[in-house]
Protein backbone atom coordinates (compact mmCIF):
# COMPACT_ATOMS: atom_id res chain seq x y z
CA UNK A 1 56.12 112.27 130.92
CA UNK A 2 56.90 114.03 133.64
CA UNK A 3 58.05 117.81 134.30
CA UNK A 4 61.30 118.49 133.66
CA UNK A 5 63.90 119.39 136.64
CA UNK A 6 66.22 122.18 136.50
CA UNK A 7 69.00 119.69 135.17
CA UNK A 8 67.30 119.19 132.37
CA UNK A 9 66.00 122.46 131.48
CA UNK A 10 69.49 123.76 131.69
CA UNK A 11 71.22 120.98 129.24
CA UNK A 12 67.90 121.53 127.40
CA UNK A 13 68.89 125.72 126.85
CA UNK A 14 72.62 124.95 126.70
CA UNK A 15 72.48 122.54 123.28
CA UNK A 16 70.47 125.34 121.66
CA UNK A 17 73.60 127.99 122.30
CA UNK A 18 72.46 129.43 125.58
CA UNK A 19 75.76 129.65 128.00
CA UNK A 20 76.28 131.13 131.70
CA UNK A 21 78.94 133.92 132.09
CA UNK A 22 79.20 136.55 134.29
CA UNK A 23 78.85 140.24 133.79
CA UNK A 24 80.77 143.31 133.60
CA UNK A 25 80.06 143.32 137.69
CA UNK A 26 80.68 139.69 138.62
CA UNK A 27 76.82 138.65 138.40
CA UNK A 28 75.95 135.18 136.92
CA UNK A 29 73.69 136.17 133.95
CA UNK A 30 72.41 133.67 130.73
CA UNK A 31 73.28 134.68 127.48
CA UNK A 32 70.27 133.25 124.98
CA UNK A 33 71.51 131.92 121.33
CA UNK A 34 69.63 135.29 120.12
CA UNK A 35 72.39 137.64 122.25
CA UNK A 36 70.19 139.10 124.90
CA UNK A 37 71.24 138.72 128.20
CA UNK A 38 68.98 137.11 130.66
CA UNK A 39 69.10 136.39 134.64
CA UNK A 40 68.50 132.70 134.45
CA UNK A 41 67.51 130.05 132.21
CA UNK A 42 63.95 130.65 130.50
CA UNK A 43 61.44 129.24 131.91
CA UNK A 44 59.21 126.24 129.92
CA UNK A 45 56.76 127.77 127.64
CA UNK A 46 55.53 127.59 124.18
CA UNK A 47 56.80 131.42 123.45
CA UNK A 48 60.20 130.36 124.87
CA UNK A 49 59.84 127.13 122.71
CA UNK A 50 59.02 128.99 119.68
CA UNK A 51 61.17 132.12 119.62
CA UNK A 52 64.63 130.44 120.98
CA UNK A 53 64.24 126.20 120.08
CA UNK A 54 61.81 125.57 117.16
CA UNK A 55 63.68 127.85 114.31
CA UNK A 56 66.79 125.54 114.86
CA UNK A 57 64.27 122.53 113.20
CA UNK A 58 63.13 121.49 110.23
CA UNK A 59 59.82 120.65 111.80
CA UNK A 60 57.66 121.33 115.32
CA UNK A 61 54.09 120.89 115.55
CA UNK A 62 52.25 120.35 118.76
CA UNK A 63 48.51 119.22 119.37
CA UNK A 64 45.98 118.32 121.44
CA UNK A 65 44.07 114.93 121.74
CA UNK A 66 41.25 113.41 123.41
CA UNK A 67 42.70 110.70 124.62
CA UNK A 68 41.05 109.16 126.66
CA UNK A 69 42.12 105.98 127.93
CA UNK A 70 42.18 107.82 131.84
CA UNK A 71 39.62 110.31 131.08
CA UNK A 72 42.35 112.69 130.49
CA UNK A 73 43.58 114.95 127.37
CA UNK A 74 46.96 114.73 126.27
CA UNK A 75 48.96 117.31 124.20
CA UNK A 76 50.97 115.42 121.66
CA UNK A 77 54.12 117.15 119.96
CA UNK A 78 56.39 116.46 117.03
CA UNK A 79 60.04 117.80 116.49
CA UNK A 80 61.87 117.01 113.07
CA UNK A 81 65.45 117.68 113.20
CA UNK A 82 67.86 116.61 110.10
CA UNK A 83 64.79 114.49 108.77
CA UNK A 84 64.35 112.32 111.98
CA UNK A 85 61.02 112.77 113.87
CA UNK A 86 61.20 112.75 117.87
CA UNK A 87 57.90 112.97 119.74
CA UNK A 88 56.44 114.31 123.43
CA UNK A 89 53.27 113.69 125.41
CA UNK A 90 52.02 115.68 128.46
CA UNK A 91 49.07 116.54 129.93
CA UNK A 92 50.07 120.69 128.98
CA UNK A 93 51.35 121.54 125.07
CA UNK A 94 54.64 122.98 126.60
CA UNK A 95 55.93 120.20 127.82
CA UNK A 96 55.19 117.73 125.34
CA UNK A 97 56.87 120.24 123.33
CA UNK A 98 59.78 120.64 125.15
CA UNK A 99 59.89 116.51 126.06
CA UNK A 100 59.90 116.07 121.78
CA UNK A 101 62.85 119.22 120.83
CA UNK A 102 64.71 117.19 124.41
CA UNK A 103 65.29 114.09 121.88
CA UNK A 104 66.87 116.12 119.95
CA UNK A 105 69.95 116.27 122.74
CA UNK A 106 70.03 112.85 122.48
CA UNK A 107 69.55 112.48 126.13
């Protein structure tokens, strides 16, 4: 798959409770689903992954296999949500992450 554009990364943050508001002083800021206030969507990473997207599953695993049909590796991932398994593959483990929890949206 490929990387994911800003479109997507935002819908991606906004389904697991990240909004955009403005501060006390008119500035655009991100508030993540844990409270903190940040100055733009996270970026994608498998800390960002972990501490704001993967505790809202049942399920997230991610891996990395020889695969090697084009004499490249692949990272596969698996995100279980409500019982039903959606799956990524990328040439990095953060976006096959991030490409498997993205099911989720139903996008």
């Amino acid at each position: 798959m490929n990387e994911p554009n800003e479109e997507q990364i935002k819908r991606f943050w906004e389904y697991w409770g990240f909004t955009e508001t403005h501060n006390g002083h008119g500035v655009p800021v991100v508030v993540a689903n844990t409270g903190e206030w940040l100055s733009k969507y996270p970026p994608i990473d498998l800390n960002n992954l972990f501490l704001y997207a993967v505790p809202k599953l049942d399920y997230a695993e991610v891996g990395v296999d020889a695969v090697h049909r084009d004499m490249e590796d692949y990272a596969n991932a698996e995100a279980v949500l409500d019982g039903q398994p959606y799956y990524g593959k990328h040439k990095d483990p953060a976006p096959a992450l991030f490409w498997a929890i993205y099911k989720v949206t139903g996008d």
